[in-house]
Protein backbone atom coordinates (compact mmCIF):
# COMPACT_ATOMS: atom_id res chain seq x y z
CA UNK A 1 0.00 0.00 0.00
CA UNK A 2 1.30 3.35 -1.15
CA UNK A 3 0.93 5.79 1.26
CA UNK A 4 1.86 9.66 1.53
CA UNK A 5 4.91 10.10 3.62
CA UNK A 6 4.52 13.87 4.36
CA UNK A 7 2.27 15.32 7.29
CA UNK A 8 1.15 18.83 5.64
CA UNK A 9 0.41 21.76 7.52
CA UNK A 10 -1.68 23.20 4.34
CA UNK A 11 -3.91 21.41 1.93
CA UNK A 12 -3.64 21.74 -1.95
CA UNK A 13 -4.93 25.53 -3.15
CA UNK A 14 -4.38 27.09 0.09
CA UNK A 15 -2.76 30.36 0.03
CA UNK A 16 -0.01 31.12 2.44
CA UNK A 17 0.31 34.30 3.58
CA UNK A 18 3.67 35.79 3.89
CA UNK A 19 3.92 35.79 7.89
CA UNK A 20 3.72 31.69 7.10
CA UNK A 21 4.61 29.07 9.23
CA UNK A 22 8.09 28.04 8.19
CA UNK A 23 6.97 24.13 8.65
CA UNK A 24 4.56 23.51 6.05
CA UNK A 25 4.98 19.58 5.91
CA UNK A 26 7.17 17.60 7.61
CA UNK A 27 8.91 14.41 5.84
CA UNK A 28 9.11 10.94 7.13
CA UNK A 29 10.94 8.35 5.35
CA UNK A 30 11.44 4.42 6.07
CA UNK A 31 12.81 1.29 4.83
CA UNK A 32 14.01 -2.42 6.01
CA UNK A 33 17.48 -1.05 5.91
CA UNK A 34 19.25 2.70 5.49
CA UNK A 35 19.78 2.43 2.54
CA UNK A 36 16.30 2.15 1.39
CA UNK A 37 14.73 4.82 3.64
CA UNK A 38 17.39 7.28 1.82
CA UNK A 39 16.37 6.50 -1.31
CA UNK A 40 12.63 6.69 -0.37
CA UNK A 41 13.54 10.24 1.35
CA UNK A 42 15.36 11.06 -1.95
CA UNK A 43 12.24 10.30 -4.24
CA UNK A 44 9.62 12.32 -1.89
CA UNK A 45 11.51 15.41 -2.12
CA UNK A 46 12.14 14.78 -5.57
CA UNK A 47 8.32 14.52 -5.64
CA UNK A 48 7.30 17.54 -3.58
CA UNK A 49 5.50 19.96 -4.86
CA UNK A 50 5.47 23.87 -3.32
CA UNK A 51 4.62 26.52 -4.90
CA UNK A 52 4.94 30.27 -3.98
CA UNK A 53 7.41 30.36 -1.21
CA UNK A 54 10.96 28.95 -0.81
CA UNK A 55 11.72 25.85 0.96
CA UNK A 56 14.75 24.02 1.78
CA UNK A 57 14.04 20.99 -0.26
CA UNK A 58 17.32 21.60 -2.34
CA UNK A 59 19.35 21.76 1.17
CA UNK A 60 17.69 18.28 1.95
CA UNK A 61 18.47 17.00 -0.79
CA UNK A 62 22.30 17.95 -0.83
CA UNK A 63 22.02 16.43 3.02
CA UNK A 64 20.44 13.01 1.34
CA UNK A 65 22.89 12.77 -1.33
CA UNK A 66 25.87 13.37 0.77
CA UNK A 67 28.51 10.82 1.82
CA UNK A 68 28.64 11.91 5.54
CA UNK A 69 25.01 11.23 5.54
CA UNK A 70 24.71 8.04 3.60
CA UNK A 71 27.52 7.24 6.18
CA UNK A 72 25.40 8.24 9.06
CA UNK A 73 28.58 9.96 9.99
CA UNK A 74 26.65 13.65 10.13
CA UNK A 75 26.54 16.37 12.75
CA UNK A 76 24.13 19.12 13.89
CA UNK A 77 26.95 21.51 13.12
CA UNK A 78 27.55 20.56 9.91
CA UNK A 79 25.07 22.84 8.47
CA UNK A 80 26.39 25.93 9.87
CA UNK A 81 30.18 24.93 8.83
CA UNK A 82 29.20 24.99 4.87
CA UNK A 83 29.53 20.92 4.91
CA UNK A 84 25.92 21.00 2.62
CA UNK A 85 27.03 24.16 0.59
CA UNK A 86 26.49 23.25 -3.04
């Protein structure tokens, strides 16, 4: 069974107003192994659709694709240090 792995804060045609929640959906991605739940993270945000205001789907998916976090071998700081820069 297919099922929609993002909780949305909004539904389809809503307008967001420009004093908008930053979280508009959160993303939840499993799988039997790492491996698989990365890829399954990878296709969603492929996937997702937003329209109007920025979101940091390109900065997840630099995160996703990255060796340090196919390795599991990421850090909370790694953000701010220009590890995901692309």
């Amino acid at each position: 069974m297919a099922r929609d792995p993002a909780e949305k804060r909004v539904a389809e045609g809503c307008l967001v107003s420009v004093h908008y929640d930053p979280l508009l959906a959160k993303l939840v991605a499993v799988g039997a192994m790492r491996e698989e739940a990365i890829a399954r993270m990878e296709a969603a945000l492929e996937a997702f659709v937003v329209e109007g205001p920025k979101t940091a789907i390109p900065f997840h998916l630099r995160v996703t694709r990255g060796a340090a976090f196919r390795e599991g071998s990421t850090h909370t700081r790694m953000a701010e240090q220009g590890a995901f820069n692309g």
